[in-house]
N, C-alpha and C. Protein backbone atom coordinates (compact mmCIF):
# COMPACT_ATOMS: atom_id res chain seq x y z
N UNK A 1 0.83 -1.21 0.00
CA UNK A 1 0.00 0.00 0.00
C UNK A 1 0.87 1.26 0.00
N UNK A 2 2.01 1.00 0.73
CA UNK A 2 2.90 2.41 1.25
C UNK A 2 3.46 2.48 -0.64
N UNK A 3 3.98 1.50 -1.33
CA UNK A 3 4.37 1.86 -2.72
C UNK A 3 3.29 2.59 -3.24
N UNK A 4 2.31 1.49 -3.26
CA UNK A 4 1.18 2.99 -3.92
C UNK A 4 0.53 3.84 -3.74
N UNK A 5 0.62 4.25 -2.56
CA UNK A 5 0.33 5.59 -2.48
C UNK A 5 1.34 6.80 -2.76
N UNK A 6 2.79 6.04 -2.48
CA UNK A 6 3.84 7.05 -2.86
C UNK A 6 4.14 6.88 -4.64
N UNK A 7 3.72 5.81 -5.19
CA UNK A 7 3.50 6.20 -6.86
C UNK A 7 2.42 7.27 -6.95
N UNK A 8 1.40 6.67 -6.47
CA UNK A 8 -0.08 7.73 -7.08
C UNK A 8 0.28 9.41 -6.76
N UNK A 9 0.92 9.62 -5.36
CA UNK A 9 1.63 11.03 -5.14
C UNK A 9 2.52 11.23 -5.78
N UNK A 10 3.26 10.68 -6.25
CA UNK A 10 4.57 11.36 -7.38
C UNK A 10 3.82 11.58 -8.91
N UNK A 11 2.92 10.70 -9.34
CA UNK A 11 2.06 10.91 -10.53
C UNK A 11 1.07 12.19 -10.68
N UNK A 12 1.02 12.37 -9.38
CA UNK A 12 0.21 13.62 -9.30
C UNK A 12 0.94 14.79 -9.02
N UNK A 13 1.86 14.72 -8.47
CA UNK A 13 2.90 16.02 -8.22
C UNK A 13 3.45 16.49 -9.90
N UNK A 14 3.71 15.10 -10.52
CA UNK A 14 4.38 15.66 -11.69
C UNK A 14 3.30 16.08 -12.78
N UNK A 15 2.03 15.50 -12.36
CA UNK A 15 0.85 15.89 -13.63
C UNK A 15 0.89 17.61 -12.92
N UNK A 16 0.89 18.00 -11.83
CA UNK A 16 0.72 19.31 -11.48
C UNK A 16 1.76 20.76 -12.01
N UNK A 17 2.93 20.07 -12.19
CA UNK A 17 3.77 20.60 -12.41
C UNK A 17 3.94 20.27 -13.47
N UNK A 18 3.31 19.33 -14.48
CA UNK A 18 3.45 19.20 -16.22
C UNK A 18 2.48 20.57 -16.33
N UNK A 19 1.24 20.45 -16.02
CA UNK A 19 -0.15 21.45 -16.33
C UNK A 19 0.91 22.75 -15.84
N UNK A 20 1.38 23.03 -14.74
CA UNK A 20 1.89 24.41 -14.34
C UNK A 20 2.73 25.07 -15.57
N UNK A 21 3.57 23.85 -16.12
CA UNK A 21 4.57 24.38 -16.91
C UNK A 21 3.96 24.71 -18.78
N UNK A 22 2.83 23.90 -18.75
CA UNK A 22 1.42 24.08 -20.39
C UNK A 22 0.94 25.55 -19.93
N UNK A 23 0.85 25.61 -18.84
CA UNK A 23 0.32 27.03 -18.55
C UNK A 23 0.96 28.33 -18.63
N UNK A 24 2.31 28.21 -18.16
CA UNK A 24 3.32 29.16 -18.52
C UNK A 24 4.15 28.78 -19.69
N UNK A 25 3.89 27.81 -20.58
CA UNK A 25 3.99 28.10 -22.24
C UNK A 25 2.66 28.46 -22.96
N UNK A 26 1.75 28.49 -22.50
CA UNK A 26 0.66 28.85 -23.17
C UNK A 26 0.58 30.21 -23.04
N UNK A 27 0.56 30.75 -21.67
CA UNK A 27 0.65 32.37 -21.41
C UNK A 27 2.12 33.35 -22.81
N UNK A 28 2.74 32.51 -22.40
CA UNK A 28 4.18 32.98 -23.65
C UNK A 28 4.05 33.00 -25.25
N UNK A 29 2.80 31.67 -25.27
CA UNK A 29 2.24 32.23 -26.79
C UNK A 29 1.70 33.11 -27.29
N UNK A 30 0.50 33.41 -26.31
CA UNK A 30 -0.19 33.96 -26.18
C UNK A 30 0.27 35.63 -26.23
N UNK A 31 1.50 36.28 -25.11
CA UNK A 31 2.19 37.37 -25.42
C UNK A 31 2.85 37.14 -26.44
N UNK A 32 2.97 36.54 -27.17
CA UNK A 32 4.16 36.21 -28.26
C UNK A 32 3.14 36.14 -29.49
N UNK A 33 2.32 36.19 -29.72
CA UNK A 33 1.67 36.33 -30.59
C UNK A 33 0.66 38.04 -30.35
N UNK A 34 0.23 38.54 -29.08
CA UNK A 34 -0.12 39.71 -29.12
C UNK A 34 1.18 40.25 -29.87
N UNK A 35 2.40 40.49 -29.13
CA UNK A 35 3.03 41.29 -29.63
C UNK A 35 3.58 41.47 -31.31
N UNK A 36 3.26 39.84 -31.46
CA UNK A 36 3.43 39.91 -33.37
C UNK A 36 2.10 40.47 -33.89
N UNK A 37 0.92 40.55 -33.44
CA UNK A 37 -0.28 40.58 -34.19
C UNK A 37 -0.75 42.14 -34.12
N UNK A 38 0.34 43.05 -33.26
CA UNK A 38 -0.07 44.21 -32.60
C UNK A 38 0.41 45.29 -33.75
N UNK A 39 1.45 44.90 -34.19
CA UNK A 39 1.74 46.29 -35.52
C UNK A 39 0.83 46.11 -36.58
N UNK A 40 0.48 44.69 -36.89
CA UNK A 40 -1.07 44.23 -37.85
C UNK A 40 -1.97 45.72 -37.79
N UNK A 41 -2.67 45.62 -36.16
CA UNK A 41 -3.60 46.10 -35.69
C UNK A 41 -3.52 47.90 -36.27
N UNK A 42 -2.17 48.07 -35.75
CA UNK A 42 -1.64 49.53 -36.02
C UNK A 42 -1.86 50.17 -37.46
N UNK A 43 -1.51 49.09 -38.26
CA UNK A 43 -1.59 49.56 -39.88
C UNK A 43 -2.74 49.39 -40.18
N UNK A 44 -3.87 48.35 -40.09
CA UNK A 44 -5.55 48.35 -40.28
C UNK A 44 -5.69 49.92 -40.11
N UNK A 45 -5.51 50.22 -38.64
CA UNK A 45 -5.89 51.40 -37.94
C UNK A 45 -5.63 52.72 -39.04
């Protein structure tokens, strides 16, 4: 039991910290594409 509960907690620590790290590459696209899509905006204008 003591193995699996200390697998199921390491599986979940690292799914937390996989999602943490999708989240702060997603935020980076996200500015990384405002800032390419922003002189676009300027010249429409």
């Amino acid at each position: 039991m003591r193995c699996l509960y200390f697998g199921k907690k390491n599986i979940l620590h690292n799914a937390f910290r996989c999602l943490r790290c999708l989240r702060r590459e997603a935020e980076a696209i996200s500015t990384f594409k405002l800032l390419t899509y922003l002189p676009d905006f300027s010249e429409i204008e």
